[in-house]
Protein backbone atom coordinates (compact mmCIF):
# COMPACT_ATOMS: atom_id res chain seq x y z
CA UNK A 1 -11.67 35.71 -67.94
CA UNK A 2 -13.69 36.48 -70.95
CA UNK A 3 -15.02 33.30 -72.41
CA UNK A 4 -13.49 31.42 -69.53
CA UNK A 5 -9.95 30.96 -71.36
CA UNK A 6 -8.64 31.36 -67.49
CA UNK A 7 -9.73 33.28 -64.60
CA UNK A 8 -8.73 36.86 -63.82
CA UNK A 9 -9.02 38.84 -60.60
CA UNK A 10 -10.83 42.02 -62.01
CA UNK A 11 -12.19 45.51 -60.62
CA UNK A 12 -15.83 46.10 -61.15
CA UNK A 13 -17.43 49.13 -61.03
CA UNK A 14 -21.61 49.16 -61.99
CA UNK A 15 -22.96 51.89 -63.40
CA UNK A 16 -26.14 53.07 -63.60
CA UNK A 17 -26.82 55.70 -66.53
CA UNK A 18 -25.91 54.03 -68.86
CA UNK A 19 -26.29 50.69 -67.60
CA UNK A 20 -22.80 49.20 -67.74
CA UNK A 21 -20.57 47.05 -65.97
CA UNK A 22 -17.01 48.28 -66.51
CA UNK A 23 -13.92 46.37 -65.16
CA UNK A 24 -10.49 46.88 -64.50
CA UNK A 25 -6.66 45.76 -63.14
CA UNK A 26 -7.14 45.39 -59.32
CA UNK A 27 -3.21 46.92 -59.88
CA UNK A 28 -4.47 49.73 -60.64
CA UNK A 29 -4.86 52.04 -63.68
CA UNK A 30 -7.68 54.61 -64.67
CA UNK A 31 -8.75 52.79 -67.82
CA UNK A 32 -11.41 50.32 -67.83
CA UNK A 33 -10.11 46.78 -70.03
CA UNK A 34 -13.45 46.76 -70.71
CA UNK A 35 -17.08 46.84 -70.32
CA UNK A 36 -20.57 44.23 -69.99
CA UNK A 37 -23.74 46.38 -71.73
CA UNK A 38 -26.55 45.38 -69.04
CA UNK A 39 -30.02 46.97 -70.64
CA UNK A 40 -32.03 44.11 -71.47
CA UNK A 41 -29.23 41.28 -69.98
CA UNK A 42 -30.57 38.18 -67.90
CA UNK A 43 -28.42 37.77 -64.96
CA UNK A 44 -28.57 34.14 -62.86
CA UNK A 45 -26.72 32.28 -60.11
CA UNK A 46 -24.96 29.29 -61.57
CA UNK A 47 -24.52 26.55 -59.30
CA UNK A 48 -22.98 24.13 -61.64
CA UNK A 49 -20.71 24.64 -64.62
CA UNK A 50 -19.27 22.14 -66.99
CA UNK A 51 -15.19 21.86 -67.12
CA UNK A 52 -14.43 23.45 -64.13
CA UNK A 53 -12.86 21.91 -61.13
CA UNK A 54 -15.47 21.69 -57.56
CA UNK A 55 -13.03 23.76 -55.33
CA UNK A 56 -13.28 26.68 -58.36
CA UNK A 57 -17.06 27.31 -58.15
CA UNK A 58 -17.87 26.78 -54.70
CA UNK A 59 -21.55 28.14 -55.65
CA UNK A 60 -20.62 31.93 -56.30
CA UNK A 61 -20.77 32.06 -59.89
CA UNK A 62 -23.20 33.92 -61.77
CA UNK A 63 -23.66 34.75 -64.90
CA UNK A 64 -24.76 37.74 -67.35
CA UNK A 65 -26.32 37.30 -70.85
CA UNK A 66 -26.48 40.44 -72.45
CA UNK A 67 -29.28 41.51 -74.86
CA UNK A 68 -26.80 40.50 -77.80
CA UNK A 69 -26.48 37.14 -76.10
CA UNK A 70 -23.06 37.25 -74.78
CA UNK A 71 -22.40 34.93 -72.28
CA UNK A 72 -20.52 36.59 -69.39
CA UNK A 73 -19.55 34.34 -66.03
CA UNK A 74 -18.32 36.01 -63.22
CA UNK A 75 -17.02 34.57 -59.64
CA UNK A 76 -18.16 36.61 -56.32
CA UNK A 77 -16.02 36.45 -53.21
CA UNK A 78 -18.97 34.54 -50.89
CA UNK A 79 -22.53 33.71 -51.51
CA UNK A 80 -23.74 36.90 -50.15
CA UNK A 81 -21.88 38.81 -52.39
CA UNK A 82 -22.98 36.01 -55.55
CA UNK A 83 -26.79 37.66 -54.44
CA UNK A 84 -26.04 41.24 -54.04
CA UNK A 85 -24.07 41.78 -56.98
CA UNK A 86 -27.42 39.52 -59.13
CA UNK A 87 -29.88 42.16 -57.34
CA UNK A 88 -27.60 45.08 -57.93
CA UNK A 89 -27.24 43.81 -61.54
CA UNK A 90 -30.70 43.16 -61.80
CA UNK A 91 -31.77 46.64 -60.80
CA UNK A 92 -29.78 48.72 -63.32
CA UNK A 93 -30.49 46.22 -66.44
CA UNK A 94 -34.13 46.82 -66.70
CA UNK A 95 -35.14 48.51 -70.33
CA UNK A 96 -37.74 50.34 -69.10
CA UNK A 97 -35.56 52.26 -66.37
């Protein structure tokens, strides 16, 4: 969830002109809830976080700081995933691109 109030199963879809990473209701629906500007972010694998339970992590966090310095964390399905979605990320969020 955003700001970590609770944890939300969400949609992502990354986008690469313009660099965006827009998310939606795994129900369904054509409307994004939202979106994560990625020019200029710092993406990282978190391996620990503060006030959350051991069995929530499991080491497939990461997070996204944008160029505004919004603080973004986001759980992957498996490690794998955790590294291709950082890459992925990565790729798209460069300024000079």
């Amino acid at each position: 969830g955003h700001r970590r109030k609770n944890w939300k199963v969400r949609k992502f879809v990354l986008r690469d002109d313009p660099a965006y990473l827009h998310y939606y209701d795994p129900a369904g629906g054509e409307e994004p809830l939202g979106a994560i500007h990625l020019r200029g972010c710092v993406v990282t694998a978190v391996e620990d976080m503060p006030d959350t339970k051991k069995y929530d992590v499991d080491n497939i966090l990461f997070e996204i700081i944008t160029a505004n310095e919004i603080h973004y964390y986001l759980q992957a399905a498996s490690s794998t995933e955790r590294t291709e979605w950082i890459k992925a990320i990565q790729s798209v969020s460069r300024p000079g691109k």
